[in-house]
C-alpha atoms as a PDB file:
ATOM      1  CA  UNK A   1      -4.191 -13.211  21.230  1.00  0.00           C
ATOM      2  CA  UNK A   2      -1.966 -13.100  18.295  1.00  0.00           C
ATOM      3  CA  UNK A   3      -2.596  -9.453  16.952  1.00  0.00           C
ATOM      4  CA  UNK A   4      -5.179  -6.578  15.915  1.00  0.00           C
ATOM      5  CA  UNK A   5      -5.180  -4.013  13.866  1.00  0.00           C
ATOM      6  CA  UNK A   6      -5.810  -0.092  13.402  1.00  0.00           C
ATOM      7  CA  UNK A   7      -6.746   1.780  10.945  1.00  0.00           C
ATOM      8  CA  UNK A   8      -6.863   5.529  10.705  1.00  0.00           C
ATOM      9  CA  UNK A   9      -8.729   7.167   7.736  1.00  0.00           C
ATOM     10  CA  UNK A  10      -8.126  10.979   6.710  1.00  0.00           C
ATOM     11  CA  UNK A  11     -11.260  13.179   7.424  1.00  0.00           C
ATOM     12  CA  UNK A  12     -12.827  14.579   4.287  1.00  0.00           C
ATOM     13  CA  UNK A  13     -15.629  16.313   3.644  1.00  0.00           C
ATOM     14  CA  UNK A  14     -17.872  13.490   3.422  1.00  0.00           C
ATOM     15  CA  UNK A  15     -16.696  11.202   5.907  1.00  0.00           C
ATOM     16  CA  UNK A  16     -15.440  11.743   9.330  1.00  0.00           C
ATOM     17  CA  UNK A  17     -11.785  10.323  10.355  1.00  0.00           C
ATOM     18  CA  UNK A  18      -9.768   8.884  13.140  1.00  0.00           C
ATOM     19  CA  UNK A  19      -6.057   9.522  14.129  1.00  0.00           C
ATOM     20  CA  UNK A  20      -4.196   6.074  14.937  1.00  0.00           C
ATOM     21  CA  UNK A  21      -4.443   7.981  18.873  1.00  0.00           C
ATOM     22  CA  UNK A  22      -8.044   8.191  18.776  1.00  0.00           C
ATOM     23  CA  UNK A  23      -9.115   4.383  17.386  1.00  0.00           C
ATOM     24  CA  UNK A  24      -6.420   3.258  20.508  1.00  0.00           C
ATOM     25  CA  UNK A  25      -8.440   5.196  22.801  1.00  0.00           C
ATOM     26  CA  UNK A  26     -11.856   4.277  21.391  1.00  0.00           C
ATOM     27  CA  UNK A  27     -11.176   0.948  21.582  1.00  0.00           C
ATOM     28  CA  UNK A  28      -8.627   1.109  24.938  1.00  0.00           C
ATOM     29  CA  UNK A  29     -12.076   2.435  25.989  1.00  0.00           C
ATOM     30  CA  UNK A  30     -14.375  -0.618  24.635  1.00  0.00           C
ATOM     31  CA  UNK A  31     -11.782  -2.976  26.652  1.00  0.00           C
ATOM     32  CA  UNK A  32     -12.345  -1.557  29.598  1.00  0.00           C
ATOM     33  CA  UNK A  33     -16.275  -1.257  29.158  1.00  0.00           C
ATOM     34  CA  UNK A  34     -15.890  -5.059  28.941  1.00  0.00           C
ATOM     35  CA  UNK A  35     -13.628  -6.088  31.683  1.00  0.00           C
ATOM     36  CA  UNK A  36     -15.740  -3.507  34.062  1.00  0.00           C
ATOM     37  CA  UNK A  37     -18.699  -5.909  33.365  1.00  0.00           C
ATOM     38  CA  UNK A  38     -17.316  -9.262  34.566  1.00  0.00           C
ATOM     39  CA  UNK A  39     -16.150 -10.238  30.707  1.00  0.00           C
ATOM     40  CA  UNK A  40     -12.545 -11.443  32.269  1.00  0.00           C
ATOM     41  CA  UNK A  41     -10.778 -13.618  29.552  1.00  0.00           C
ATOM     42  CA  UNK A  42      -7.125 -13.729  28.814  1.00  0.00           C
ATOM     43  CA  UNK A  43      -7.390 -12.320  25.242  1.00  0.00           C
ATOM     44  CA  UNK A  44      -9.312  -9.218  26.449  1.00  0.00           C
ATOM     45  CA  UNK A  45      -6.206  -8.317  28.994  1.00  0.00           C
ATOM     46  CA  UNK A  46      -4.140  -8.649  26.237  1.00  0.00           C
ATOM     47  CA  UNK A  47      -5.310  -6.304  24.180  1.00  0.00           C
ATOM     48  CA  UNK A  48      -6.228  -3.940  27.038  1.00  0.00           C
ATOM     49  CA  UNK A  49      -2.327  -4.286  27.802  1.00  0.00           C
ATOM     50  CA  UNK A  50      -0.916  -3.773  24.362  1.00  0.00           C
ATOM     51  CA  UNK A  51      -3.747  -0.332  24.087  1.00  0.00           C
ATOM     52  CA  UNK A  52      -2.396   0.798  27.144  1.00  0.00           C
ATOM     53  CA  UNK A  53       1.342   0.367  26.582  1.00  0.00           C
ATOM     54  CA  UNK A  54       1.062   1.821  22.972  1.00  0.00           C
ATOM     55  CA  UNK A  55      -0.587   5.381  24.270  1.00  0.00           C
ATOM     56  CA  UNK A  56       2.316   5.531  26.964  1.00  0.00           C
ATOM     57  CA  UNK A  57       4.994   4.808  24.610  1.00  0.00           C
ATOM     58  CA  UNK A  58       6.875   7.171  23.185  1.00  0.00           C
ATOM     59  CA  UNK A  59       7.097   5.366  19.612  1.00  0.00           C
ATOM     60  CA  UNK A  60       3.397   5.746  19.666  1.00  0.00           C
ATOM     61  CA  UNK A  61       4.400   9.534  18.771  1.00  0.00           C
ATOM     62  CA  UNK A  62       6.362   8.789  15.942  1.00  0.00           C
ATOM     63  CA  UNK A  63       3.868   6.107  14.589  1.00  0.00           C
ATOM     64  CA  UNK A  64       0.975   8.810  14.825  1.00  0.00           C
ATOM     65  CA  UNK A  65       3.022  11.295  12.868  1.00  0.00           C
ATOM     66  CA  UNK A  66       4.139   8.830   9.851  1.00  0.00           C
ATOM     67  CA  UNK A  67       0.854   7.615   9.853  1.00  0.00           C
ATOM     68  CA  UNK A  68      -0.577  11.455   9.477  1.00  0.00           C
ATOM     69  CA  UNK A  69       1.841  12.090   6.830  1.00  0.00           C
ATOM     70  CA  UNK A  70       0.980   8.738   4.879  1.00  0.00           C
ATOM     71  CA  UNK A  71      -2.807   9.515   5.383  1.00  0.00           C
ATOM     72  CA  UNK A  72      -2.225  13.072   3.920  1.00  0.00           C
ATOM     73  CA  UNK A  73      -0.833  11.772   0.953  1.00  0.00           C
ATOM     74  CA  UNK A  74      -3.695   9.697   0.267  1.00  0.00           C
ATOM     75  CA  UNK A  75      -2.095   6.479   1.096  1.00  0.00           C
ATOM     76  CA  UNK A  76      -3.651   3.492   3.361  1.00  0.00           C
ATOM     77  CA  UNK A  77      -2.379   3.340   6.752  1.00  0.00           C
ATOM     78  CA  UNK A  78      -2.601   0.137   9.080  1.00  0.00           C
ATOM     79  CA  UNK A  79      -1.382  -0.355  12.474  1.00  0.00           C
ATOM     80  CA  UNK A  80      -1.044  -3.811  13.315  1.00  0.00           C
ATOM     81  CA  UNK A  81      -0.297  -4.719  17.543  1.00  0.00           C
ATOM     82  CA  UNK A  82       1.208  -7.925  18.728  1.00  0.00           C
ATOM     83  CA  UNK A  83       3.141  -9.661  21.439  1.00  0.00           C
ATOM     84  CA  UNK A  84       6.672 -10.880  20.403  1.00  0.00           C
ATOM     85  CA  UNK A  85       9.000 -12.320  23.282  1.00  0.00           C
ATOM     86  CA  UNK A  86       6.628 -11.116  25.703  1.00  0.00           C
ATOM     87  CA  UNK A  87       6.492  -7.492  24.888  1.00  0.00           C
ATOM     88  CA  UNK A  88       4.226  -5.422  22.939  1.00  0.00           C
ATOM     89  CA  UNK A  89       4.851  -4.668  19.315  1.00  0.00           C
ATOM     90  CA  UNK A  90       3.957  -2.391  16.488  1.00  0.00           C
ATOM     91  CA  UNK A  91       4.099  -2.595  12.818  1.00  0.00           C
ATOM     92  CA  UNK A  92       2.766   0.490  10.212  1.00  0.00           C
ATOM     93  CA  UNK A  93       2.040  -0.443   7.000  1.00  0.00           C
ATOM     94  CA  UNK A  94       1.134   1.516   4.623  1.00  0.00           C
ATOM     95  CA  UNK A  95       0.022   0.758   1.063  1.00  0.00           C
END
């Protein structure tokens, strides 16, 4: 798996929102669903992996707030999560 993406949009009064938090557990959620019913492939742990180390990570805090703030100001917000070296990796852009 090379990398997915995330992306929050700010609740108004027309359409509903999700915090970067949320769309991790919705899909965290999804993965799970998944692997519960026998679909075992590589690419699916992955991603169940990077989910599950983002929510416990303490950068996901500080991700969730910038992205808030971005979000609030009208902006676009995307989180992108990858493996480099091995490890799990996040990247915020915002446009």
């Amino acid at each position: 798996m090379d990398s997915f993406d995330l992306e929050p949009r700010y609740s108004s009064g027309e359409l509903p929102g999700k915090c970067i938090k949320c769309l991790a557990e919705q899909e965290l959620d999804s993965c799970l669903r998944e692997l519960l019913r026998g679909e075992d492939s590589e690419e699916l742990q992955q991603r169940f992996e990077m989910l599950l180390t983002f929510l416990k990570s303490p950068e996901s805090q500080r991700l969730r707030d910038v992205a808030e703030r971005c979000l609030s100001e009208g902006r676009k917000v995307k989180l992108r999560l990858h493996f480099a070296d091995g490890k799990p990796k996040y990247e915020l852009k915002v446009d």
